[in-house]
Every structure is written in C-alpha cells, then in structure tokens.
C-alpha atoms as a PDB file:
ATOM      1  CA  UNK A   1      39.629  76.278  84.273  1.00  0.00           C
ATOM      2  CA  UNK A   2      40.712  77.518  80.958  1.00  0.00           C
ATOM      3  CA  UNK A   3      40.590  81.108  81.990  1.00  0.00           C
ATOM      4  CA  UNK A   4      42.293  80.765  85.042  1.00  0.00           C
ATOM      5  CA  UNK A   5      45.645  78.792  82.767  1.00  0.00           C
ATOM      6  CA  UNK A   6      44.827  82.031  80.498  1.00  0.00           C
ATOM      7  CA  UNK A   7      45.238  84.849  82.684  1.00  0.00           C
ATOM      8  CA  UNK A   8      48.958  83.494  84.155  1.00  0.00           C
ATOM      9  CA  UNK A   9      52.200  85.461  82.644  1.00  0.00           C
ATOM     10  CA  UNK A  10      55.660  84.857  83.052  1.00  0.00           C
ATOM     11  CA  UNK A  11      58.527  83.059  81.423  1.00  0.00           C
ATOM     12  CA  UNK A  12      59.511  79.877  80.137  1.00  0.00           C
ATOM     13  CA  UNK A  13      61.875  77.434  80.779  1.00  0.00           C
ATOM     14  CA  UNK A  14      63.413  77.856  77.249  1.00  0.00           C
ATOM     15  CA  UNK A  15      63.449  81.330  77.793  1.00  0.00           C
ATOM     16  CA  UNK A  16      64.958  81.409  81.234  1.00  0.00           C
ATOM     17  CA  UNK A  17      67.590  79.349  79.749  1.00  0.00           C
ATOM     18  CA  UNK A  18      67.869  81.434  76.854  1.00  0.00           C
ATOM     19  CA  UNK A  19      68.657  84.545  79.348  1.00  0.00           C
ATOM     20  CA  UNK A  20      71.189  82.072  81.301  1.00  0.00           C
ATOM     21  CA  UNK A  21      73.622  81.105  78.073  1.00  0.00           C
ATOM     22  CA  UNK A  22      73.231  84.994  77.222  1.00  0.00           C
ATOM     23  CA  UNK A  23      74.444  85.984  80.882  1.00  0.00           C
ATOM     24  CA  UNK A  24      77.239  82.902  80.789  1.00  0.00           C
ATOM     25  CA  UNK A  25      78.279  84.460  77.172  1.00  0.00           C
ATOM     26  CA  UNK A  26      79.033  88.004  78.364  1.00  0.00           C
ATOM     27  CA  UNK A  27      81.040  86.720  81.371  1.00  0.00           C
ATOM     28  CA  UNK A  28      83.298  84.453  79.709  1.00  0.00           C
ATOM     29  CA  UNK A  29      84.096  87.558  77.155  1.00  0.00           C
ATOM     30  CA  UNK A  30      84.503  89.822  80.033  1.00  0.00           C
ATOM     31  CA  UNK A  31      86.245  87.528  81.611  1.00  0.00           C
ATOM     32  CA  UNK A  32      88.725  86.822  79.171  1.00  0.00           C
ATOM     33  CA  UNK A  33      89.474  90.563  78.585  1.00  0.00           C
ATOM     34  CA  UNK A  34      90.004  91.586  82.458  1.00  0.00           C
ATOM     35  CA  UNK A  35      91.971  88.959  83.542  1.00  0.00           C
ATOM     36  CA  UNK A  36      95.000  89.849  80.946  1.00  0.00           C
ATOM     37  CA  UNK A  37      94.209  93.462  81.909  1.00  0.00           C
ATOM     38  CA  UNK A  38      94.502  92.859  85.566  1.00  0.00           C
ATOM     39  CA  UNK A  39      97.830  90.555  85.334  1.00  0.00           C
ATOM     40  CA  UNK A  40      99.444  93.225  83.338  1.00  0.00           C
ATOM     41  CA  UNK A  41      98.496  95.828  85.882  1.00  0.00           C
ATOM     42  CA  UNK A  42      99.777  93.598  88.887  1.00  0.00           C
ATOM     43  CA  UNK A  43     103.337  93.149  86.698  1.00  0.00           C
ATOM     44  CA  UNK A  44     103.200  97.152  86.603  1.00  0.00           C
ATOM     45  CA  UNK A  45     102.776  97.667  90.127  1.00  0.00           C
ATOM     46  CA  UNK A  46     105.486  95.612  91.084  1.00  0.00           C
ATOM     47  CA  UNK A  47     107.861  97.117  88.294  1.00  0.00           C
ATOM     48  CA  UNK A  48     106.691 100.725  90.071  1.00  0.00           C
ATOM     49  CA  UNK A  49     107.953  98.748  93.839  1.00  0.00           C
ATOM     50  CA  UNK A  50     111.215  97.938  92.024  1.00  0.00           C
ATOM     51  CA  UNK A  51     112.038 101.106  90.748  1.00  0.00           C
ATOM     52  CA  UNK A  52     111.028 102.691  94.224  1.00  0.00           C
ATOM     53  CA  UNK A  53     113.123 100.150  95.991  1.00  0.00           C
ATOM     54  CA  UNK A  54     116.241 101.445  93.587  1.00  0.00           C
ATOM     55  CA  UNK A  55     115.420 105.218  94.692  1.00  0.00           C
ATOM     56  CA  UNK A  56     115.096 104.439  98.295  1.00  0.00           C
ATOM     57  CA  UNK A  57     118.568 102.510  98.130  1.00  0.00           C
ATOM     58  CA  UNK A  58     119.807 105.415  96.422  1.00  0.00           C
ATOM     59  CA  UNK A  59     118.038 108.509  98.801  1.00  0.00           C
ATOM     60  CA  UNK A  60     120.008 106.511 101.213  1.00  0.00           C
ATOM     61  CA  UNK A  61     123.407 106.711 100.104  1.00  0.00           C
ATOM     62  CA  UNK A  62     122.605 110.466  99.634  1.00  0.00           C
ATOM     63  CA  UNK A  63     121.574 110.887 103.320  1.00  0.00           C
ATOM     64  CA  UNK A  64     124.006 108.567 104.722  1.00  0.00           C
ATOM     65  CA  UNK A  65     127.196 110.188 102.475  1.00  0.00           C
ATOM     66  CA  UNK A  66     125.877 113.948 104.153  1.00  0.00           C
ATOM     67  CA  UNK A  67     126.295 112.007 107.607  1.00  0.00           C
ATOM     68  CA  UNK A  68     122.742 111.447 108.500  1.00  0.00           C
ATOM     69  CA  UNK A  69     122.604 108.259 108.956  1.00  0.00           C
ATOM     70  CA  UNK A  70     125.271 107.121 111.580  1.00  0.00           C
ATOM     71  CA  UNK A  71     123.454 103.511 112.718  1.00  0.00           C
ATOM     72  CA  UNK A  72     124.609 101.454 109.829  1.00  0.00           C
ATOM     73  CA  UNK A  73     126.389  98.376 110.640  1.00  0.00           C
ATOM     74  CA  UNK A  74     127.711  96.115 107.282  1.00  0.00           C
ATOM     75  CA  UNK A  75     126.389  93.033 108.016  1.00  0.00           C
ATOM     76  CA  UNK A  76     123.028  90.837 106.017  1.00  0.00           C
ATOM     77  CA  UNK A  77     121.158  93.845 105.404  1.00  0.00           C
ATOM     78  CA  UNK A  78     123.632  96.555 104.714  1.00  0.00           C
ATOM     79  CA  UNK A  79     126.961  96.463 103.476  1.00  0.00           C
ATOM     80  CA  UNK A  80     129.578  98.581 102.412  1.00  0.00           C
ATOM     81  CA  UNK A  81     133.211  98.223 100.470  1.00  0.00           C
ATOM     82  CA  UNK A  82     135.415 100.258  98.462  1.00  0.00           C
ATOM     83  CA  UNK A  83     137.355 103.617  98.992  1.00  0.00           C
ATOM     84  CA  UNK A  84     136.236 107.300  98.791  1.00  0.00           C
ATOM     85  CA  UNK A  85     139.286 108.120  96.057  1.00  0.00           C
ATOM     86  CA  UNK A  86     140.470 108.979  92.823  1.00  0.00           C
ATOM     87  CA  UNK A  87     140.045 106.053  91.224  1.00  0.00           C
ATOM     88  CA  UNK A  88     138.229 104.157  93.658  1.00  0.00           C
ATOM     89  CA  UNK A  89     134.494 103.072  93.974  1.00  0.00           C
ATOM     90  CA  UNK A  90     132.366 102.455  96.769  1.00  0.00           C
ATOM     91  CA  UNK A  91     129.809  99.539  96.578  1.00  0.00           C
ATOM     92  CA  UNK A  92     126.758 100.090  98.588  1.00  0.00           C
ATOM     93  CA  UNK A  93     124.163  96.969  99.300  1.00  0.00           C
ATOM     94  CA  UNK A  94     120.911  97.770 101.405  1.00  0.00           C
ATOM     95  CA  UNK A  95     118.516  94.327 102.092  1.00  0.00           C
ATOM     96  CA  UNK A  96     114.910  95.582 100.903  1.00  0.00           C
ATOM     97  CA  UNK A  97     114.240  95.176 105.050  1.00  0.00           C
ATOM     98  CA  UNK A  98     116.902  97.401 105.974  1.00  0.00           C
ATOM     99  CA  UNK A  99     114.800 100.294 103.374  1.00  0.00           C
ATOM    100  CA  UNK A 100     111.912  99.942 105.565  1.00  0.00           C
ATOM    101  CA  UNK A 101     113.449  99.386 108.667  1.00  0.00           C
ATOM    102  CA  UNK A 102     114.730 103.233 107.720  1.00  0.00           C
ATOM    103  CA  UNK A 103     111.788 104.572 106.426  1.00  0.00           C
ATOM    104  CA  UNK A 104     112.603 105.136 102.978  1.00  0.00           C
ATOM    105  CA  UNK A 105     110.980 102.562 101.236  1.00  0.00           C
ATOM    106  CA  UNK A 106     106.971 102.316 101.789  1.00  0.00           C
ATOM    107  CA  UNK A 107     106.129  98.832 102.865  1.00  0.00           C
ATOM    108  CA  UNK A 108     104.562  97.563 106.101  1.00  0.00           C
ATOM    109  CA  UNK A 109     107.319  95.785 108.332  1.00  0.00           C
ATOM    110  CA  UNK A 110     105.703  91.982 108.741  1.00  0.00           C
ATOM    111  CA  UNK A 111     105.907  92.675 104.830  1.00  0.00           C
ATOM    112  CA  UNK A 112     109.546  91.928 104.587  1.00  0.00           C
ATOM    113  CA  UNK A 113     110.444  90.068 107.747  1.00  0.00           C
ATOM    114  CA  UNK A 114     109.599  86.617 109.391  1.00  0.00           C
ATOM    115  CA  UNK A 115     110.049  83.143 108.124  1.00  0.00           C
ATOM    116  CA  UNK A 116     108.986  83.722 104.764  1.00  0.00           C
ATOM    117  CA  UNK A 117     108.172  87.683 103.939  1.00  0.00           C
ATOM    118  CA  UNK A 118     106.030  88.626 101.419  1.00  0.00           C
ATOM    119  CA  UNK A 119     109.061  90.943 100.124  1.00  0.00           C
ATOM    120  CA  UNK A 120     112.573  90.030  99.914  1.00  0.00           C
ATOM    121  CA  UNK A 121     116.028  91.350  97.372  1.00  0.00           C
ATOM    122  CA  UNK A 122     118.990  93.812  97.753  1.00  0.00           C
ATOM    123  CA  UNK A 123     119.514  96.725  96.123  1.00  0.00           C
ATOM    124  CA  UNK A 124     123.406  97.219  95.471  1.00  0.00           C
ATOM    125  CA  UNK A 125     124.680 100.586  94.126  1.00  0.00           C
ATOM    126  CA  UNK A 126     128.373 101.020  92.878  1.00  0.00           C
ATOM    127  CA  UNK A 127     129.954 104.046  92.930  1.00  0.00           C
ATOM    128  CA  UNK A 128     132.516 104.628  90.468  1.00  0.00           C
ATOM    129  CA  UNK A 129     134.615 108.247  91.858  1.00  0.00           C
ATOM    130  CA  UNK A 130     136.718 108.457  88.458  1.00  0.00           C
ATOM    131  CA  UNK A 131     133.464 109.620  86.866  1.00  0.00           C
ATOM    132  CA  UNK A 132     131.509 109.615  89.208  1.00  0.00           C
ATOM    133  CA  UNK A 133     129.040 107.294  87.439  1.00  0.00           C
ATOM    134  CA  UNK A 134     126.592 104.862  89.512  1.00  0.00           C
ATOM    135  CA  UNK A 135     126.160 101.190  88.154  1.00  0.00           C
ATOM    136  CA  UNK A 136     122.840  99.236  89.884  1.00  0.00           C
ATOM    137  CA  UNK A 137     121.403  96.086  90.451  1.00  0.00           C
ATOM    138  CA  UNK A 138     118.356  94.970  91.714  1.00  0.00           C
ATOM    139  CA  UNK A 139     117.173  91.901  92.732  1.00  0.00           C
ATOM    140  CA  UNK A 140     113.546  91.369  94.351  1.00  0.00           C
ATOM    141  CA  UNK A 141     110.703  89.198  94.833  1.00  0.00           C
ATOM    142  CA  UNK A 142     107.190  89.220  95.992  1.00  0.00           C
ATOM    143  CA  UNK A 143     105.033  85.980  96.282  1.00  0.00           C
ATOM    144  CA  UNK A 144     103.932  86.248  92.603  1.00  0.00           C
ATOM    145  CA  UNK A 145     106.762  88.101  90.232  1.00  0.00           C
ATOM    146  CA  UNK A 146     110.739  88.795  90.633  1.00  0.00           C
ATOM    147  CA  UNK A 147     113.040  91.141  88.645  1.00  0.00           C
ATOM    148  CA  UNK A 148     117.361  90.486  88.401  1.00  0.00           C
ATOM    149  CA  UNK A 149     117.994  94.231  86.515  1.00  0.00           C
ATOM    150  CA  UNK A 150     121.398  95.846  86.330  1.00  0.00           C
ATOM    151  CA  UNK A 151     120.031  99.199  85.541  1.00  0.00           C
ATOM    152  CA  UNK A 152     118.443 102.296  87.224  1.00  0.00           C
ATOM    153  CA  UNK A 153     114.858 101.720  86.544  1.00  0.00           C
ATOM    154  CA  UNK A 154     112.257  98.352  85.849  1.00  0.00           C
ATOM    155  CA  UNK A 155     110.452  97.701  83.236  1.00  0.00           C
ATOM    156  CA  UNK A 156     107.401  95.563  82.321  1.00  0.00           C
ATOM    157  CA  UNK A 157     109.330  93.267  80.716  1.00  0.00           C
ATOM    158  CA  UNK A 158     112.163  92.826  83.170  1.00  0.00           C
ATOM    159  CA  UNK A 159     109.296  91.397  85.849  1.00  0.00           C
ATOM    160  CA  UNK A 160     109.048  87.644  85.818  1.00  0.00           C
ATOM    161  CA  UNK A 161     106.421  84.875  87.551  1.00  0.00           C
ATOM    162  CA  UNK A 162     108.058  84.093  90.555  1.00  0.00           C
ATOM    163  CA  UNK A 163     107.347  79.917  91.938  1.00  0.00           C
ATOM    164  CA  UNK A 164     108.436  80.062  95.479  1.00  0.00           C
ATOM    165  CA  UNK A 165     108.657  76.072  95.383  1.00  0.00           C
ATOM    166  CA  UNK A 166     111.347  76.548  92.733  1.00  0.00           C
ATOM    167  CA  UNK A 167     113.049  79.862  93.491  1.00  0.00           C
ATOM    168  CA  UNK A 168     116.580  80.682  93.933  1.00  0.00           C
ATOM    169  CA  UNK A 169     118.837  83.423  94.648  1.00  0.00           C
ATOM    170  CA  UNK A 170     119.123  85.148  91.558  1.00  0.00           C
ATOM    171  CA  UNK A 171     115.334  85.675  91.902  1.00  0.00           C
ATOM    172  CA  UNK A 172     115.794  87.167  95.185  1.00  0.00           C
ATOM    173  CA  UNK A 173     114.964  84.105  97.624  1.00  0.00           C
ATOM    174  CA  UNK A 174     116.564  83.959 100.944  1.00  0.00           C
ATOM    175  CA  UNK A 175     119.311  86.700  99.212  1.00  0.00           C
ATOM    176  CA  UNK A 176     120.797  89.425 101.411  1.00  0.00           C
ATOM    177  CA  UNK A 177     124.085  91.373 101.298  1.00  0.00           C
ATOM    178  CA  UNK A 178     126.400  88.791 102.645  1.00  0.00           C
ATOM    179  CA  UNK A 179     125.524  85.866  99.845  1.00  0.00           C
ATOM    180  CA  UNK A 180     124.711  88.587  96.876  1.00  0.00           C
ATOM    181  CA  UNK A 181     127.179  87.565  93.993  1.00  0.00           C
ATOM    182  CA  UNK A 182     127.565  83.257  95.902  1.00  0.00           C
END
C-alpha cells in the first residue's frame, strides 16, 4: 500500500493556492495599469471625432460657398446668418446629423439620430469678412465624454465624462442650431 501512495505525483493544495494568489497578483497589477491606459485612449478618440466634426463643418462651408451644395435649408440642423460684406460676418451652424446626413463626417446614421443618439452637438463657424478670420465652437457628446471648445481643434484635456442623467445643453444634450446660445 505504501508503494502505491509512493509512486503518485502532482501538486498540493498549498501549492495550487500558492499559483492562484500569484495569478490574482499579476492581474490586479495589470489591471490597474490598462485600465488608465485604455480610458485615456477612449478620451483621445473622441478628441480625434471632435476635431473631425470641426473639419467636416468647415469642408462644408468650403463646398457649399463654391455652390455645391444647393439643399440646405436653415432650420435645427443647419443654419445660417450674417452678410457676405465688408465688414460683415457670416455665422454658419451644422447639427453633427446634418455632417453625416452629407457625407462629410464618418459616422453610421442610427449613430446620431432617434430618440436618444449615441452622437449629438453643433458645430458653429463664424466668419469674420474684415479679416477674413474664422472663430469656432464646438459642442458634442457621446454616451461617455463631451467637449464645449471655442477653438479650431480638441484636446485631451478639453474632453469631459459626460452623465446623460445629468446633462445639459452646454454639454451638447438635446442641442441643435435653433436653441445653440438659449
């Protein structure tokens, strides 16, 4: 009977466990230097979609000022005031929708429309013909961050957590170009 108890291998329990609070170790580590990793790339992506969303708005003005675009209508998606003059300035808002609707920002329709979409904000570019300088300001959400800039590009540090529950206008929620600026 003794030789039979002698001639078994394998591990024991201590052991096993041993292996266990080694494994559990290496994850929490890991896991506590991906997830800040990951967040940060998630806040980059979205400052990328921001800036696009400015660049769209503005590709936009540039086709529709060379007459390409003829099937704009001012209303919650696009509007447009000011005069073409010396002295004057034109102020152009496009809904982030009304981008996609014309194919020149990248998202996937159901994206931005429906009851809640996953993407909302306007994109408003002023004109300024004395000289000829653009001012811009973006405001845009998705269902985890939100940026309010009044400059050309987005930054890291312009994104902020957006809390549906909680959100309002100036983070981009339910805004379009008839209540920008209410």
């Amino acid at each position: 009977m003794k030789n039979i108890m002698k001639n078994k291998k394998g591990f024991t329990l201590v052991e096993l466990l041993a292996v266990i609070v080694v494994l559990a170790i290496v994850m929490v580590l890991a896991t506590r230097t991906v997830l800040p990793l990951m967040n940060k790339a998630k806040v980059q992506a979205f400052a990328t979609e921001a800036g696009e969303a400015i660049r769209a708005a503005s590709d936009t003005i540039t086709i529709y000022s060379l007459g390409q675009i003829d099937n704009l209508v001012d209303g919650s998606d696009f509007k447009r005031s000011g005069t073409e003059v010396a002295g004057g300035k034109v102020t152009y808002c496009f809904s982030i929708k009304k981008l996609v609707e014309l194919g020149y920002y990248d998202k996937a329709s159901e994206d931005v429309t429906g009851a809640s979409p996953e993407y909302e904000g306007v994109v408003i570019i002023e004109n300024n013909f004395d000289d000829n300088s653009y001012k811009y300001h973006l405001i845009m959400h998705n269902s985890e961050y939100y940026t309010n800039v009044e400059k050309s590009s987005v930054k890291n540090g312009d994104v902020k957590q957006y809390v549906a529950a909680s959100a309002n206008v100036s983070e981009g929620k339910g805004i379009n170009c008839t209540n920008y600026g209410s």
